[in-house]
Protein backbone atom coordinates (compact mmCIF):
# COMPACT_ATOMS: atom_id res chain seq x y z
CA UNK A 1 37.36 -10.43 -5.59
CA UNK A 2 39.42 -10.86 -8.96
CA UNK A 3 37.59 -8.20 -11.54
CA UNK A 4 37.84 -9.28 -15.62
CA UNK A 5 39.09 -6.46 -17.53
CA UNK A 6 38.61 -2.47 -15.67
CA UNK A 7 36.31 -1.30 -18.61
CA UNK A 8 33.27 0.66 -18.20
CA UNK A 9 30.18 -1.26 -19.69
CA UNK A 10 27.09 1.16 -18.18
CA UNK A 11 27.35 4.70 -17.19
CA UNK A 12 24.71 6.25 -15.18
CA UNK A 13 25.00 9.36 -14.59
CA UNK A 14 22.49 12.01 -12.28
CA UNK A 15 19.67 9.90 -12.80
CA UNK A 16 16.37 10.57 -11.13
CA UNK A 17 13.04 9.36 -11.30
CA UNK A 18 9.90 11.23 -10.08
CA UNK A 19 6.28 10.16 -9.73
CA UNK A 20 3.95 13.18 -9.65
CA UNK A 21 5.71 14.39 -6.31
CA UNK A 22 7.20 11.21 -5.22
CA UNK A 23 10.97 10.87 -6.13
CA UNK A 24 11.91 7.74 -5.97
CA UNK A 25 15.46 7.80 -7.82
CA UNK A 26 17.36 11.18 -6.86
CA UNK A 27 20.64 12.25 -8.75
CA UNK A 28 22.30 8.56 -9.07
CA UNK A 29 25.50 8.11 -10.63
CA UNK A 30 27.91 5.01 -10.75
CA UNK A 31 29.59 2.64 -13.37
CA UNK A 32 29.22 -0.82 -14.12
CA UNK A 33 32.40 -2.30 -15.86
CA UNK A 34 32.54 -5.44 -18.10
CA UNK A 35 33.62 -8.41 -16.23
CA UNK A 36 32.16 -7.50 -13.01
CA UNK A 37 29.47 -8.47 -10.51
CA UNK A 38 27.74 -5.33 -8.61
CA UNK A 39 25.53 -5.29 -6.34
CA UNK A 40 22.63 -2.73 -6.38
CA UNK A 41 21.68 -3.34 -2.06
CA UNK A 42 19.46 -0.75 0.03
CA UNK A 43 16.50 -1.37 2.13
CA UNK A 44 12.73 -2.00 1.10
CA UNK A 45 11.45 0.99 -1.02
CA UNK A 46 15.16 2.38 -1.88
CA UNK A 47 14.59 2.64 -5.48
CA UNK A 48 16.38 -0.57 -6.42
CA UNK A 49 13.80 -1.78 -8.97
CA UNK A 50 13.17 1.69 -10.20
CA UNK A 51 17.00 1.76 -11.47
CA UNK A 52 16.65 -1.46 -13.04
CA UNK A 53 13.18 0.04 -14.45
CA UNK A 54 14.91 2.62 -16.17
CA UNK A 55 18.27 0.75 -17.19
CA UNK A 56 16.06 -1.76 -19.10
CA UNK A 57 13.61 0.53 -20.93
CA UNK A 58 10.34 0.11 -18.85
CA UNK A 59 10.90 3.81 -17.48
CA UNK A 60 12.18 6.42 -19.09
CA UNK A 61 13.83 8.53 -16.85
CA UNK A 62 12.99 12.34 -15.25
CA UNK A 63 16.78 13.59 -15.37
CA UNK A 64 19.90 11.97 -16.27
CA UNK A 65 22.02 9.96 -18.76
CA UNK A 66 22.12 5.99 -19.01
CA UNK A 67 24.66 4.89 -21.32
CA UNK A 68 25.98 1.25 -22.61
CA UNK A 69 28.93 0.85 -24.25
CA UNK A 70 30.22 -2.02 -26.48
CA UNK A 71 34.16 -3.58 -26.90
CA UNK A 72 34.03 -1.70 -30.05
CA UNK A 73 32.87 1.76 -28.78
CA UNK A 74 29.70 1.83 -29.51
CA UNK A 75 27.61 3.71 -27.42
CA UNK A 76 23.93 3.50 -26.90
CA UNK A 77 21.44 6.27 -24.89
CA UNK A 78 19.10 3.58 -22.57
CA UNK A 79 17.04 6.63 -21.84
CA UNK A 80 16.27 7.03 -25.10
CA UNK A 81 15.02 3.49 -26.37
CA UNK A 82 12.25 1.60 -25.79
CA UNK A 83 12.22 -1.91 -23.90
CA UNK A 84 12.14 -3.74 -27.31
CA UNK A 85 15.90 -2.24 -28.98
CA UNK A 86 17.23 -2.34 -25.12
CA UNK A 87 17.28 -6.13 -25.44
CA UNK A 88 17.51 -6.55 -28.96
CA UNK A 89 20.31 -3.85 -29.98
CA UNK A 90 22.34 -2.72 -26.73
CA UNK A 91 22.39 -6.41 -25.78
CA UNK A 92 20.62 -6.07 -22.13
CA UNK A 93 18.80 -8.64 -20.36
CA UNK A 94 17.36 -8.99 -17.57
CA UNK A 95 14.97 -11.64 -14.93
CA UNK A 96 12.57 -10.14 -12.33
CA UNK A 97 11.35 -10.45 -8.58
CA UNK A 98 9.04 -13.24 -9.74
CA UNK A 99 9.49 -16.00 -12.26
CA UNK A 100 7.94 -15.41 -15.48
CA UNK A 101 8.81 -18.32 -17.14
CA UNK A 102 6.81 -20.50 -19.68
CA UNK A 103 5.30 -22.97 -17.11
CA UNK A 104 3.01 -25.10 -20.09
CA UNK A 105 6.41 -24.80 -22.70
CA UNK A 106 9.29 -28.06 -21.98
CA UNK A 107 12.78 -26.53 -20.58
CA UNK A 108 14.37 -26.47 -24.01
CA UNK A 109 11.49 -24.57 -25.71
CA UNK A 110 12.03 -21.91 -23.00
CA UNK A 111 15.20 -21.50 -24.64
CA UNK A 112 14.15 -21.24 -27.77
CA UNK A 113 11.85 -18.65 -27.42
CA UNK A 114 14.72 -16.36 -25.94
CA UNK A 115 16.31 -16.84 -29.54
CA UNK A 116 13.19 -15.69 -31.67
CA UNK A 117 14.62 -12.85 -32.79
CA UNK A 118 17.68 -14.94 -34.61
CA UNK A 119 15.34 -17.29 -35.89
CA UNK A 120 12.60 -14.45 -37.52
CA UNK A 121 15.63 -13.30 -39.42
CA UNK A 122 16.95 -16.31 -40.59
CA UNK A 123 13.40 -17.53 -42.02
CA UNK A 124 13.13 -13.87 -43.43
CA UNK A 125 10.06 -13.41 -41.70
CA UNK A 126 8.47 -15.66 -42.93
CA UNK A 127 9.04 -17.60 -46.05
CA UNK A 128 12.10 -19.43 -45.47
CA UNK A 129 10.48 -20.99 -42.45
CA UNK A 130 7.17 -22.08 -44.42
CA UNK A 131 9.97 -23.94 -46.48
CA UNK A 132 12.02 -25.28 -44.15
CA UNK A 133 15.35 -24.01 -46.35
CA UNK A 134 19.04 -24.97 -45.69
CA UNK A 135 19.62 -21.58 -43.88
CA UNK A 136 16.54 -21.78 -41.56
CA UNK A 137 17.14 -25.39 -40.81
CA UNK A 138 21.04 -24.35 -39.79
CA UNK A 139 19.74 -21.67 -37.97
CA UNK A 140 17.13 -23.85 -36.08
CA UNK A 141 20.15 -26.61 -35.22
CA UNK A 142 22.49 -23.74 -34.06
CA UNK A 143 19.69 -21.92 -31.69
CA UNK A 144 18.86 -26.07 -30.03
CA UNK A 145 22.87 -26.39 -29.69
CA UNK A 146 23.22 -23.16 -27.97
CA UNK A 147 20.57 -23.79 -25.59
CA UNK A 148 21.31 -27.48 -24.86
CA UNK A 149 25.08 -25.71 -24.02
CA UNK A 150 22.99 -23.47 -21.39
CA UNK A 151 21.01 -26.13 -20.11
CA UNK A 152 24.59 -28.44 -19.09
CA UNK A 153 25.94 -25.01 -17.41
CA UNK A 154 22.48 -24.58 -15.50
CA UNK A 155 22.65 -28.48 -14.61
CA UNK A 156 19.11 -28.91 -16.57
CA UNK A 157 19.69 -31.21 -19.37
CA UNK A 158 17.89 -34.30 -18.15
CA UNK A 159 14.91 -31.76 -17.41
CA UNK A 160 14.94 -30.51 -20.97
CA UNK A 161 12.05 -31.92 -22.15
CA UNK A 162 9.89 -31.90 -19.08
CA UNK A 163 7.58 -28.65 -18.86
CA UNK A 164 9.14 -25.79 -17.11
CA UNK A 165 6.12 -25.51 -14.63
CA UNK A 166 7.12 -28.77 -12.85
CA UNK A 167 10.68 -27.48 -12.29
CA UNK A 168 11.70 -27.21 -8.24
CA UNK A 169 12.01 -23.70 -7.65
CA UNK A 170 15.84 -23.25 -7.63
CA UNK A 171 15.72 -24.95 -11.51
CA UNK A 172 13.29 -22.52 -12.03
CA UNK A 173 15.66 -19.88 -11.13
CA UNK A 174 18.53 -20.60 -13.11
CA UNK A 175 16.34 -21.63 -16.08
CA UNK A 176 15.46 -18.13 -16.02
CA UNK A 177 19.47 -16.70 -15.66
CA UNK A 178 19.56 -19.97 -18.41
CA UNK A 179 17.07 -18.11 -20.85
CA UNK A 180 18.53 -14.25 -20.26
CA UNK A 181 22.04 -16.06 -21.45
CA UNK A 182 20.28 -17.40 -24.37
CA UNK A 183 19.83 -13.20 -25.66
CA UNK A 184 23.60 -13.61 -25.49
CA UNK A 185 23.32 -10.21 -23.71
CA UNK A 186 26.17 -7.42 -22.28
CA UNK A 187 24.13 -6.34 -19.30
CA UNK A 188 22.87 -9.33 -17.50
CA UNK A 189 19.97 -7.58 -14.69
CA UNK A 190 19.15 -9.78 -11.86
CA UNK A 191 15.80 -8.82 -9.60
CA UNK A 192 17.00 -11.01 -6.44
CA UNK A 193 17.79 -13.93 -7.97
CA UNK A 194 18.36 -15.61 -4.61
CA UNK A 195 14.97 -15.01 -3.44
CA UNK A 196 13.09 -18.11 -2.07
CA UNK A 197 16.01 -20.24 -2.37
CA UNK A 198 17.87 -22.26 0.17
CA UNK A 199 22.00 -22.51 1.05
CA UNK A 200 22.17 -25.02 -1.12
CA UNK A 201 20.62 -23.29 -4.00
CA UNK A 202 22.01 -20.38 -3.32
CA UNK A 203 25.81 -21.79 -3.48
CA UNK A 204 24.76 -23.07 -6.75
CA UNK A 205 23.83 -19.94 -7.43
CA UNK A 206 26.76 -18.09 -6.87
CA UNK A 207 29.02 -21.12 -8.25
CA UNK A 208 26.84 -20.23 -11.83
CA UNK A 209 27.20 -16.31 -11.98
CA UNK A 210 30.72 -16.37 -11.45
CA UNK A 211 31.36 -18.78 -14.31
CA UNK A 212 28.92 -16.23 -16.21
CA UNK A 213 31.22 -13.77 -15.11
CA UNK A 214 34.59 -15.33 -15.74
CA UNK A 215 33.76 -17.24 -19.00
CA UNK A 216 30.86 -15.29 -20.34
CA UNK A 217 32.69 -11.67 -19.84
CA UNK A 218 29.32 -10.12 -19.15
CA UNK A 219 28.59 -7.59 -16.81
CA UNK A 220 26.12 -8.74 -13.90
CA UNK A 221 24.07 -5.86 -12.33
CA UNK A 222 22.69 -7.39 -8.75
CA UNK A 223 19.55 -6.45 -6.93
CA UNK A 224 19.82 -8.68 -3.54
CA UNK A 225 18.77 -9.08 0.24
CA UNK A 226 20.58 -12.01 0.92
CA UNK A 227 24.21 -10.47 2.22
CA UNK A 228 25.79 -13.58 1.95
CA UNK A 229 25.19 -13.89 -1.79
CA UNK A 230 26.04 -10.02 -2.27
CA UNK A 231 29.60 -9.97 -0.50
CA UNK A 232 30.44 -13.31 -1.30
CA UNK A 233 30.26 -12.43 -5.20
CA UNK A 234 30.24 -9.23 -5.91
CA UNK A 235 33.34 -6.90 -6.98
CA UNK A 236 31.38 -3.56 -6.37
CA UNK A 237 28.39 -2.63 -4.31
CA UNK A 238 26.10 0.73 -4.41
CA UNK A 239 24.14 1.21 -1.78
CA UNK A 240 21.00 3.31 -2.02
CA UNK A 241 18.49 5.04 0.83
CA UNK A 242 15.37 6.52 -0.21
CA UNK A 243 16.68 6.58 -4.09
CA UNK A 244 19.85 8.09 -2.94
CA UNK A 245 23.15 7.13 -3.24
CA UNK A 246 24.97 6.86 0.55
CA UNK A 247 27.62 4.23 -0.38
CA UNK A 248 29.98 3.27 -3.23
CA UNK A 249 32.73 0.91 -3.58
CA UNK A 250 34.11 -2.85 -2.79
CA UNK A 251 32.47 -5.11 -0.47
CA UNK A 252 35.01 -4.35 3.02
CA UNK A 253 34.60 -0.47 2.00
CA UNK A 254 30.81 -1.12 1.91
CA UNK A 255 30.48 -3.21 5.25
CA UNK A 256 31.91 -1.19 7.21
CA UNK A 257 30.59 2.37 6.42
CA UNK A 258 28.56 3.94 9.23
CA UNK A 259 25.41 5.23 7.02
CA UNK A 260 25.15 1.68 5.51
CA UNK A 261 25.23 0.03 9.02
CA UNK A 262 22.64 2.47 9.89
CA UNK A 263 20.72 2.84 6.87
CA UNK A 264 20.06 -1.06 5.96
CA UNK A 265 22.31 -2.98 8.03
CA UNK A 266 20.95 -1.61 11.54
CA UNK A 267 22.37 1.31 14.00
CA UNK A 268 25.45 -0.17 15.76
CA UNK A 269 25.10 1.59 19.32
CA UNK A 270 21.94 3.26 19.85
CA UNK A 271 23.45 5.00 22.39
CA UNK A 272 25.62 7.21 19.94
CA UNK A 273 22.99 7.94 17.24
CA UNK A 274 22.16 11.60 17.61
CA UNK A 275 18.53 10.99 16.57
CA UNK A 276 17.98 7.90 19.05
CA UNK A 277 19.25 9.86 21.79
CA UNK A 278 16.85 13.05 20.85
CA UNK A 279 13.69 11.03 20.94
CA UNK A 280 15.33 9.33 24.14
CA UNK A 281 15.50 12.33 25.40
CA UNK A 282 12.40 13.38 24.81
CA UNK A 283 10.31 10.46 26.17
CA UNK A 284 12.39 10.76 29.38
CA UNK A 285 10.80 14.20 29.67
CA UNK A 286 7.10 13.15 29.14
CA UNK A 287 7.49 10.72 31.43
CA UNK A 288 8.63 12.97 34.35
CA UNK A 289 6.20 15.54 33.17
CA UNK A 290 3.01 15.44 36.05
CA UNK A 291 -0.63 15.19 34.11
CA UNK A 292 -3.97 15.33 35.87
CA UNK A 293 -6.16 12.63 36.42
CA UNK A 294 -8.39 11.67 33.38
CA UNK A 295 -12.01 10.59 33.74
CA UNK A 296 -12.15 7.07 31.88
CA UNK A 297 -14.91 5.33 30.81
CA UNK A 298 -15.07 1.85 30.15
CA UNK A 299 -17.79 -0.74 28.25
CA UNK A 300 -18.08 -4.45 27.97
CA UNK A 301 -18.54 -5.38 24.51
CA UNK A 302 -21.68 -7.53 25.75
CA UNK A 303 -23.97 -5.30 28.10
CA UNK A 304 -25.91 -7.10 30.72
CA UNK A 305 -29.10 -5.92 33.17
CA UNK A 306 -28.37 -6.42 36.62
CA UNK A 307 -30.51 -5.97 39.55
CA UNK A 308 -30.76 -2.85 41.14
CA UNK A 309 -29.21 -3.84 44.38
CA UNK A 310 -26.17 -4.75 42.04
CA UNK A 311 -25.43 -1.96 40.00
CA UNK A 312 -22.85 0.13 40.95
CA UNK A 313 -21.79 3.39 39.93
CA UNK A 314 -18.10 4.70 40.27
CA UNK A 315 -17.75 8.66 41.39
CA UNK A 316 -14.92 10.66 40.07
CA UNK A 317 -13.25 9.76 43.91
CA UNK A 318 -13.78 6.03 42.86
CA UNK A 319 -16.62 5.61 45.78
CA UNK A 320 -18.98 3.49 44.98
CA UNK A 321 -22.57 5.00 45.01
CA UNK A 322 -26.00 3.05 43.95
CA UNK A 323 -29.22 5.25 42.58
CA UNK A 324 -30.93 3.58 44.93
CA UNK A 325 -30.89 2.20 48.82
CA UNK A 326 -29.19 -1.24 48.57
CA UNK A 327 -31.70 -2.36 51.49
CA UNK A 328 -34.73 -0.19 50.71
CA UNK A 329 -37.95 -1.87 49.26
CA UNK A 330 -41.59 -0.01 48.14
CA UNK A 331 -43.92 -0.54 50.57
CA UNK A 332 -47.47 -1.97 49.30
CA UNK A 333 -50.36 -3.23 50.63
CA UNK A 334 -50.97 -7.16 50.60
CA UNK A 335 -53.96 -8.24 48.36
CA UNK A 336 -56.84 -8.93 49.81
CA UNK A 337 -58.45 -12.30 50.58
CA UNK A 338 -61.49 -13.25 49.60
CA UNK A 339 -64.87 -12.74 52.29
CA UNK A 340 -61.48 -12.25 54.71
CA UNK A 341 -61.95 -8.84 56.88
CA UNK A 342 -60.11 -5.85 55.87
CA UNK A 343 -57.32 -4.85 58.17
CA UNK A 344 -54.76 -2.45 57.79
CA UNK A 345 -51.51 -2.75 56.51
CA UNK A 346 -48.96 -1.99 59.49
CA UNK A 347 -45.81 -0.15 57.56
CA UNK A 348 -42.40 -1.29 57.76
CA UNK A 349 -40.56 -0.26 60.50
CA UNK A 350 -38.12 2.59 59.66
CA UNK A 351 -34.91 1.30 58.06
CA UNK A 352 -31.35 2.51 59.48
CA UNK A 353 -30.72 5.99 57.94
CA UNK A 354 -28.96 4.66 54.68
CA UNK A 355 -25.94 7.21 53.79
CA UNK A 356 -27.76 8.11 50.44
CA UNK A 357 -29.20 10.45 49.21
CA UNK A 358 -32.08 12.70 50.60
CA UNK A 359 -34.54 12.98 47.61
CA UNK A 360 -34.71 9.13 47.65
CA UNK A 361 -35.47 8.75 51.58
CA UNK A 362 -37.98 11.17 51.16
CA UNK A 363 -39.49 9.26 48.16
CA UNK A 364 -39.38 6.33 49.82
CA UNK A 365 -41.28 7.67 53.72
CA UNK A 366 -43.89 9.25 51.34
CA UNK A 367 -44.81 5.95 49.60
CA UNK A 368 -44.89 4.50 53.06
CA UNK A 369 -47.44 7.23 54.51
CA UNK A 370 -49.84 6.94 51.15
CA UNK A 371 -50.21 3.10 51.56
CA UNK A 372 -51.11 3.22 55.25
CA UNK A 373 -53.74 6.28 54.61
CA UNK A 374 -55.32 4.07 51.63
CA UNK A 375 -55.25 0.97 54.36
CA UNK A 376 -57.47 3.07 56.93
CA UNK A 377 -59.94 4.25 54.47
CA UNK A 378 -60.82 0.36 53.32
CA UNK A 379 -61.60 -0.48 57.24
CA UNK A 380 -63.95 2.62 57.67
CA UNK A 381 -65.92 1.90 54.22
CA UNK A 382 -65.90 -1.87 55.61
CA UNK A 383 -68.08 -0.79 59.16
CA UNK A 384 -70.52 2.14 57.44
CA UNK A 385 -73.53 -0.43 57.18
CA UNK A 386 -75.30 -0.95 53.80
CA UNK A 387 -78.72 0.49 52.93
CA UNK A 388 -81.79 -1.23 52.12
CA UNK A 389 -82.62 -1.88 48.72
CA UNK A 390 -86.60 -3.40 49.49
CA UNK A 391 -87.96 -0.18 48.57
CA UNK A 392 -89.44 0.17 44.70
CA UNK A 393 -87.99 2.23 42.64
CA UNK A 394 -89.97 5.32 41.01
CA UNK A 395 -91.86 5.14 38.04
CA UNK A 396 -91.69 0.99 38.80
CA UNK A 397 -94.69 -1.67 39.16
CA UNK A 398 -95.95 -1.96 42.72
């Protein structure tokens, strides 16, 4: 990838970022130069954003050195300004993971608003704008030029007065990269700019930061996922892994380094990975390793009653036992009929020995015996004949 001039625009150097006891950025250090595209790549949670965090003023930095310098030597300390003389001063700019534009303002008042600051001087903050004077109204025609000039390199100009909310998304995007241009920045920051989009967005994309590049001279700094984007653009990729650095250098350097293949791209052969083959290793060995047989126990999420004959129980052998006789029944005696004789109640003939358990064939002969005694004392009661009851009682009339 042809580079514009070899200069060094940002420096960062042992940078590191901690959160309580969470570092998320350990001892970074690489070089952006002016004229170039690099990439920022590493997997979820690498640190990415954190860098561009602390690049742009939003975090100031545990350890370390950020430094931007200009054509004419001027060097600025990032770590030491806020957010506000970042953009304004050292000339950075930057877009995030979501779109933050001005979805109720038209396209070209997007613009606008990037060149406030230009505009606040040239009414004086205040007065020259109340008046409307020759210098504010120059001012005012220069600041609509420039951004009509980004909206024909972004392909937005017939959109220019529509509101930026009803923009497709890919016009959103570049109305974004549109309005960082608009700061006229060194440092141009992209937060995956190719997010969302699809091929044919993203080869417009491309197609528009390498005329930023080329024309522009501005340094890009990339944050992307999409790999076809990152090596199809960029001169110089860092690669990070759990905020630390594990790659540095040109796209064919980058591709094929082992830690990057197996740090974000993927392990190539599981097979030769030292730490696949240890917990290979060590599966194979549980597996082979003979446990004893666990009692399980099992519920339906919607408990039923079942008859008695039905339920089953399962032993700790799996053989099925029942608490009680799947054939037995309690004997009792048949109610009686009205002015019918009493008679006894034969019992039920003995059922096969059942292969349970002894307490309940006991239980169950006893029942037997008491209803059959209880049957034989109605028929005795029933032949005992009934005494008189002519005779007065005492103390009654006569």
């Amino acid at each position: 990838m042809r580079a514009g001039t070899s200069e060094t625009l940002l420096r960062v150097e042992h940078v590191s970022m901690r959160f309580g006891g969470l570092t998320a950025v350990g001892d970074l250090s690489f070089d952006a130069k002016r004229g170039e595209i690099t990439a920022l790549i590493g997997p979820n949670g690498a640190g990415k954003t954190t860098v561009f965090n602390c690049i742009t003023g939003f975090y100031k930095p545990t350890e370390g050195a950020i430094t931007l310098i200009h054509e004419d030597g001027t060097e600025f300390a990032l770590e030491r300004m806020d957010d506000f003389r970042i953009t304004e001063r050292a000339k950075v700019a930057r877009t995030f993971q979501n779109i933050r534009l001005f979805a109720g303002m038209t396209v070209l008042e997007n613009l606008m608003v990037a060149q406030h600051n230009t505009l606040m001087r040239a009414s004086g903050y205040t007065f020259a704008g109340i008046f409307n004077t020759a210098g504010y109204q120059r001012a005012n025609r220069e600041a609509i030029e420039f951004s009509r000039h980004w909206l024909d390199k972004t392909g937005l100009t017939a959109r220019a007065d529509d509101p930026a909310g009803d923009l497709p998304y890919g016009d959103q995007r570049r109305l974004e990269i549109a309005r960082a241009m608009c700061t006229k920045p060194h440092l141009l920051c992209l937060d995956e700019p190719a997010a969302g989009l699809n091929p044919r967005e993203s080869e417009d994309l491309n197609r528009l930061l390498l005329n930023i590049r080329s024309e522009e001279k501005v340094a890009i700094l990339l944050i992307e996922h999409d790999m076809s984007v990152v090596m199809g653009i960029s001169d110089h990729i860092v690669v990070l892994d759990y905020g630390v650095k594990i790659s540095d250098g040109t796209p064919e350097k980058v591709r094929n380094d082992p830690a990057v293949i197996r740090a974000y791209l993927g392990v190539e052969d599981d097979e030769e990975d030292p730490e696949v083959e240890a917990v290979m290793a060590e599966a194979e060995a549980l597996a082979a390793t003979e446990h004893p047989a666990a009692a399980v126990t099992m519920r339906t999420e919607e408990p039923e009653v079942m008859p008695p004959a039905e339920v089953r129980q399962t032993g700790s052998k799996g053989s099925a036992t029942n608490a009680k006789p799947e054939n037995a029944a309690t004997v009792r005696p048949k109610r009686a009929v009205k002015n019918a004789p009493a008679t006894a109640v034969k019992p039920s003939p003995p059922e096969p020995e059942s292969p349970k358990p002894k307490k309940a064939a006991r239980r169950t002969a006893a029942a037997t015996t008491k209803t059959a005694s209880k049957a034989t004392a109605k028929k005795s009661a029933a032949k005992k004949p009934v005494a008189s009851t002519s005779a007065p009682r005492k103390g009654g009339r006569k």
